[in-house]
Protein backbone atom coordinates (compact mmCIF):
# COMPACT_ATOMS: atom_id res chain seq x y z
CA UNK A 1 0.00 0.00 0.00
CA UNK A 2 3.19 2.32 0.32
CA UNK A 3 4.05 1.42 -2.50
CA UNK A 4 1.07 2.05 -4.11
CA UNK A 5 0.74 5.15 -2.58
CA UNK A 6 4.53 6.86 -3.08
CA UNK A 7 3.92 5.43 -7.26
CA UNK A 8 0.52 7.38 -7.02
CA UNK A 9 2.15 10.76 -5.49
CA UNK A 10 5.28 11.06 -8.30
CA UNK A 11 2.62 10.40 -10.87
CA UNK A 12 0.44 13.00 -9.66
CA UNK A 13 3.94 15.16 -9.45
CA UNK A 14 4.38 14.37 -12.88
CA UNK A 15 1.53 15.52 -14.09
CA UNK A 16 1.38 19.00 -12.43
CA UNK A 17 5.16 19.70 -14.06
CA UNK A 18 3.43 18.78 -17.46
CA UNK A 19 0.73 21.05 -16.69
CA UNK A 20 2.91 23.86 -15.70
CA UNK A 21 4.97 23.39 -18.73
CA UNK A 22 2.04 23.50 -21.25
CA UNK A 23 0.64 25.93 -19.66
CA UNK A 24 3.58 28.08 -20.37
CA UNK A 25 4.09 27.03 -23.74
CA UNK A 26 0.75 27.73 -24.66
CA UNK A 27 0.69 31.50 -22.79
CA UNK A 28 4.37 32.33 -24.45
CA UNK A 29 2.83 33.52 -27.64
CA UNK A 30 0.62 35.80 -25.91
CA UNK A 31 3.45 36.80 -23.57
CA UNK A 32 5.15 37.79 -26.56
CA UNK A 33 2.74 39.56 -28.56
CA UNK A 34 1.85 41.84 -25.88
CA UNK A 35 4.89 43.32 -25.74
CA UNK A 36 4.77 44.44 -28.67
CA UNK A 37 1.53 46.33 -30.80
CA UNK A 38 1.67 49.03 -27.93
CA UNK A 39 2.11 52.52 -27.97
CA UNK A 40 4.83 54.60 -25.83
CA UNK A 41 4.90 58.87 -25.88
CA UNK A 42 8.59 60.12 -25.93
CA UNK A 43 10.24 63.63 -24.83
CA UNK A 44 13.68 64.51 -25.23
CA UNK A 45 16.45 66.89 -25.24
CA UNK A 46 18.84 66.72 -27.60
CA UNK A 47 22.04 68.72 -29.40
CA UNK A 48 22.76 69.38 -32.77
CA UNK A 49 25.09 70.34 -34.99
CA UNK A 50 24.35 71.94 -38.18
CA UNK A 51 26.09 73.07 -41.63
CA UNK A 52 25.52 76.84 -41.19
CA UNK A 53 28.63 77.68 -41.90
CA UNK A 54 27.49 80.60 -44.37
CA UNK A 55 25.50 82.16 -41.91
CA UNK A 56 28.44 82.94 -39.94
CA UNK A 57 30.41 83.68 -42.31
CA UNK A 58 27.73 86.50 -43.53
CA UNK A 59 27.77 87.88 -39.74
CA UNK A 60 31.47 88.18 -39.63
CA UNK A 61 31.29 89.72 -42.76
CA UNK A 62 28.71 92.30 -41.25
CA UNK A 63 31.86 92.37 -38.14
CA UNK A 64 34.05 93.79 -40.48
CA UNK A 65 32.13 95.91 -42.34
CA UNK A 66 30.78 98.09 -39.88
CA UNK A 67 34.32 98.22 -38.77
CA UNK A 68 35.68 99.73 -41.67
CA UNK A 69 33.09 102.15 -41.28
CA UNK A 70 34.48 103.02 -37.94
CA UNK A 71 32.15 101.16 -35.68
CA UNK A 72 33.67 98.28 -33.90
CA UNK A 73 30.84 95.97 -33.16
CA UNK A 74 32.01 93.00 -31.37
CA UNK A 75 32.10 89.46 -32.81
CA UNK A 76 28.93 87.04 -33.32
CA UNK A 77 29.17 83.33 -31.48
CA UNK A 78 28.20 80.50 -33.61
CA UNK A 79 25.02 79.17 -34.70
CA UNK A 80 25.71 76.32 -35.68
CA UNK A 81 25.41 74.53 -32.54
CA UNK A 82 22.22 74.63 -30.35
CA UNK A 83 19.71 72.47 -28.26
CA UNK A 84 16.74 71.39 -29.46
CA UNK A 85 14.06 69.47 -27.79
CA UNK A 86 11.61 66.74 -29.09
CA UNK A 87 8.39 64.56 -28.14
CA UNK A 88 6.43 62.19 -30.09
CA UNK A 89 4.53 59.13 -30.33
CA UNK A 90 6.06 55.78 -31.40
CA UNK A 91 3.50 52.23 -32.39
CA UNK A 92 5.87 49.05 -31.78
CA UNK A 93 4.17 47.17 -34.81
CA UNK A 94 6.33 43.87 -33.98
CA UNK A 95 9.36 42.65 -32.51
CA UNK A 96 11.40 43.87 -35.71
CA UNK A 97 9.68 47.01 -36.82
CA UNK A 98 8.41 50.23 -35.15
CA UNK A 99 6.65 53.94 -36.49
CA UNK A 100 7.00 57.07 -35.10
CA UNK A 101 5.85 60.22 -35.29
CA UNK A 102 7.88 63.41 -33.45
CA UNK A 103 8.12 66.97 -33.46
CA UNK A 104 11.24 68.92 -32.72
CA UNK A 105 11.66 72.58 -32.09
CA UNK A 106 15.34 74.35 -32.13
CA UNK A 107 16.04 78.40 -31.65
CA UNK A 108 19.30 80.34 -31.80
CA UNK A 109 20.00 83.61 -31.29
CA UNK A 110 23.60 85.88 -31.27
CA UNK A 111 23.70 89.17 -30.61
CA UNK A 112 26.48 92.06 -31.43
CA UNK A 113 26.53 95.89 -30.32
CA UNK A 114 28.99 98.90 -29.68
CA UNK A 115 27.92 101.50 -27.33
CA UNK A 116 30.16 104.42 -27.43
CA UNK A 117 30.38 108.09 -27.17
CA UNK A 118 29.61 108.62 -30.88
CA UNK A 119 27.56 105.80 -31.56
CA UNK A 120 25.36 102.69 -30.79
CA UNK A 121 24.79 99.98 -33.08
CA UNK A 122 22.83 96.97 -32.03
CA UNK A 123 22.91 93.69 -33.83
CA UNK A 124 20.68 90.65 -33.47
CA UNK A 125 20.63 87.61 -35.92
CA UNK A 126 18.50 84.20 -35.64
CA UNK A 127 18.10 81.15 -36.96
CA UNK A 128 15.75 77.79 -36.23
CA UNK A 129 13.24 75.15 -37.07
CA UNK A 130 9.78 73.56 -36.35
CA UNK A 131 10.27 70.10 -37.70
CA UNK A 132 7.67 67.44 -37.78
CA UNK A 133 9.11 63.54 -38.58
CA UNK A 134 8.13 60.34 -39.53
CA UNK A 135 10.47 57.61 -38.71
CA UNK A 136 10.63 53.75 -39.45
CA UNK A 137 13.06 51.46 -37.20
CA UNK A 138 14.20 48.46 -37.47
CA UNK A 139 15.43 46.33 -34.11
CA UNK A 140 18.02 43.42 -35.29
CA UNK A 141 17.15 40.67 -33.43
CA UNK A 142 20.63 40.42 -32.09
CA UNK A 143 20.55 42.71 -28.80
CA UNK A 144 21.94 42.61 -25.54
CA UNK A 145 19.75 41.30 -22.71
CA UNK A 146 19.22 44.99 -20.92
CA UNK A 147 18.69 47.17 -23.98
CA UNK A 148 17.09 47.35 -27.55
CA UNK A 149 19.03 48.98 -30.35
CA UNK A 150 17.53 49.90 -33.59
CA UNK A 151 18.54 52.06 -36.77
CA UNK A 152 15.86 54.51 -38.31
CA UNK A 153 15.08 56.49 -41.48
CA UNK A 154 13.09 59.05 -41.20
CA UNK A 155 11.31 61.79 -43.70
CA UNK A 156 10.05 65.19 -41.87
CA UNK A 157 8.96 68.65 -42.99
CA UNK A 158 11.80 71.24 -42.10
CA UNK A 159 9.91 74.42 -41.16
CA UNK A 160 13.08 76.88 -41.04
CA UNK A 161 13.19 80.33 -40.26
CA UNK A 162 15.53 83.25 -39.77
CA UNK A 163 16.00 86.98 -38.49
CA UNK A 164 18.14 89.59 -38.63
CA UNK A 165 17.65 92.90 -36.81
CA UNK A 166 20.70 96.18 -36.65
CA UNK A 167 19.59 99.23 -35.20
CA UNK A 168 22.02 102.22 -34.79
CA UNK A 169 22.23 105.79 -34.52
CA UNK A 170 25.12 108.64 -34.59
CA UNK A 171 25.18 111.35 -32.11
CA UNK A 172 25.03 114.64 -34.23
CA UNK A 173 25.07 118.33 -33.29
CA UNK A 174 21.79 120.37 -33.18
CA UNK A 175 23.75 123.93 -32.57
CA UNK A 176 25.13 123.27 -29.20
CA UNK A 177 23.31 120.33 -28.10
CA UNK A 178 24.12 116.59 -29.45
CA UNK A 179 21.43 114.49 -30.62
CA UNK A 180 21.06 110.90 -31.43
CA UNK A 181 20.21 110.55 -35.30
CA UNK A 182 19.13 106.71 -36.25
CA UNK A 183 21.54 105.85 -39.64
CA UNK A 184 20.31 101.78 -39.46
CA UNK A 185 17.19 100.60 -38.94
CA UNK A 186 16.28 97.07 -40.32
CA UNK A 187 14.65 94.45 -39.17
CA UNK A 188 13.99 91.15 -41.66
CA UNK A 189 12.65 87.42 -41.16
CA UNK A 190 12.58 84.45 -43.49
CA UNK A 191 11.22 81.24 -43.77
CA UNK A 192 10.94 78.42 -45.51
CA UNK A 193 9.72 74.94 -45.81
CA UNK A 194 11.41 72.03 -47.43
CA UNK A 195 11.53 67.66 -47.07
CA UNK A 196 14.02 66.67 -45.38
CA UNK A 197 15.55 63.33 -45.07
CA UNK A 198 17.14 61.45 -41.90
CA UNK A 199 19.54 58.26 -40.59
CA UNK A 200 20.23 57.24 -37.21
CA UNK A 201 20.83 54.54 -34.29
CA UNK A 202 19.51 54.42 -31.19
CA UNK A 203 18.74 53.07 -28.34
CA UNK A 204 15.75 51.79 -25.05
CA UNK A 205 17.19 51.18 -22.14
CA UNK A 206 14.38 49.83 -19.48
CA UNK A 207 14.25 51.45 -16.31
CA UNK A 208 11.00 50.29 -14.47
CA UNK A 209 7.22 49.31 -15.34
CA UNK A 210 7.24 50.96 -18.46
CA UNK A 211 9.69 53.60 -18.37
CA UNK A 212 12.34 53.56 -20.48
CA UNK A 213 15.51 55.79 -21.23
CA UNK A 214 16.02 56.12 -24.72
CA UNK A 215 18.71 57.50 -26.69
CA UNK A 216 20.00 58.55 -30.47
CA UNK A 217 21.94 60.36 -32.84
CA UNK A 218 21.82 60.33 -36.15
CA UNK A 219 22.28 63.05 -39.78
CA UNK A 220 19.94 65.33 -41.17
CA UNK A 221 19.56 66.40 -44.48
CA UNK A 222 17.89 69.57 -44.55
CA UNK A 223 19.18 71.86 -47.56
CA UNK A 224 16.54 74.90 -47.45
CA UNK A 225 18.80 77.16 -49.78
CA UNK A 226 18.04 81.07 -50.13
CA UNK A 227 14.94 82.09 -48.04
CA UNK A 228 12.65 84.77 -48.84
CA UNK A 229 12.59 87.21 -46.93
CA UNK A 230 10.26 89.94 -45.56
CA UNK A 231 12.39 93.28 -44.55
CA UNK A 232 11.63 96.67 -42.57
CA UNK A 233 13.92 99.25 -43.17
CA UNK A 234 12.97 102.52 -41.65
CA UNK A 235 9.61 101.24 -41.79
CA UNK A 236 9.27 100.54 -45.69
CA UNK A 237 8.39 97.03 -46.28
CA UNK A 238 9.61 95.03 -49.01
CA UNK A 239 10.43 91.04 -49.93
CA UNK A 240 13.71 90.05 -51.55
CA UNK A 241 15.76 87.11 -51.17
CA UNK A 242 18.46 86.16 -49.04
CA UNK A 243 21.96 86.89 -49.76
CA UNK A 244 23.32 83.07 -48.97
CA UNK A 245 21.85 79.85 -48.63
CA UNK A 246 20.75 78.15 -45.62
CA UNK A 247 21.39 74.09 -44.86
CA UNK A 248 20.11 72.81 -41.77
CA UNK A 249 21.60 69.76 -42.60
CA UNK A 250 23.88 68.45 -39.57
CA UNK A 251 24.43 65.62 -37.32
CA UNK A 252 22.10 65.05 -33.77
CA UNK A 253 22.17 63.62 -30.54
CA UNK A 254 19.30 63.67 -27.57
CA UNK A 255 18.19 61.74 -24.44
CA UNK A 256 15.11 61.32 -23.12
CA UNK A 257 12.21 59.42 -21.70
CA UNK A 258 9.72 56.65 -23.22
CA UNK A 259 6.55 55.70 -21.86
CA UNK A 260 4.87 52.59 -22.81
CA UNK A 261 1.23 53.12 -22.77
């Protein structure tokens, strides 16, 4: 009857551990698939890079021009590297393959003035972008245990956009009394928008629930050209076109947050 009995318990063990294990063969597909056909939101903050070489080159141009002229304005910083910032919505179709839609805003402004006793000039240039992009990644199934890696094209509308402001004035003599007498004022924006065309890698990392870091950089092409341009000068309006061309093109990098929904 012991016998009987122990023969009876390890084949009623037996058949629990085959339970257990078809159990979790048969919920593994659905394990699987709901990780994936979900929707996360995304916000980061990010740096770029960009090939606006020519703008600068125009505002140290302007430098040295209103030197020569005898007004020593002092030199512009850069634009061609600024933060932007980004948030969007991503659909995980499958395990492979992933759309997303984000929008990304970037502004960048440099300023320039001389105050002296004879004059005041004060110069303000700006350049920046609304862009709105649709990405499609691809996750190789080869990925380390703690993080999923994926490479993206993307094709977005570049929404560019650029100012330029100088406003100056010479102190001149009204008999015995000097007055300020405006010799610059001009004040112009621009903007333009164009397709633009993207590559990059990135990069989840989960933190908890589901959170995740994420992280990417990637190039831009963005070639906008010359912008037209609206212009104040001493309150006269006119369009004409820009003197140089623009190319947002340039390489980017950001960090943020994903939240699976």
């Amino acid at each position: 009857m012991r016998h009987r009995s122990e023969s009876n318990r390890r084949a009623a063990d037996r058949c629990f551990i085959w339970i257990v294990l078809l159990l979790g063969v048969a919920s593994t597909p659905q394990m699987l698939h709901s990780q994936h056909r979900k929707w996360s939101i995304t916000a980061s903050i990010g740096y770029n890079r960009l090939n606006l070489d020519a703008v600068d080159e125009k505002n140290q141009s302007d430098v040295d021009g209103w030197g020569n002229q005898g007004i020593p304005v002092g030199q512009f910083a850069s634009v061609k590297r600024s933060p932007f910032y980004s948030a969007g919505v991503r659909y995980r179709y499958d395990r492979e393959i992933a759309i997303s839609l984000t929008a990304s805003y970037w502004s960048k402004t440099v300023s320039s003035s001389y105050d002296g006793p004879d004059a005041t000039l004060h110069l303000d240039r700006g350049v920046g972008s609304t862009d709105v992009v649709l990405g499609i990644a691809y996750y190789p199934p080869a990925r380390p245990y703690f993080l999923e890696w994926y490479i993206q094209t993307s094709l977005g509308l570049a929404m560019a956009r650029a100012s330029a402001r100088a406003v100056g004035s010479r102190m001149q003599k009204d008999g015995s009394v000097l007055t300020p007498v405006l010799f610059v004022d001009t004040d112009g924006t621009s903007a333009k928008s164009k397709i633009s065309a993207g590559l990059s890698m990135g990069a989840d990392i989960r933190l908890f629930g589901g959170l995740s870091l994420t992280m990417g950089a990637g190039y831009r092409l963005a070639q906008l050209g010359i912008l037209e341009s609206d212009i104040t000068r001493f309150g006269q309006h006119s369009k004409e076109p820009t003197t140089i061309e623009f190319d947002y093109s340039g390489v980017l990098v950001s960090a943020g947050l994903q939240f699976e929904l």
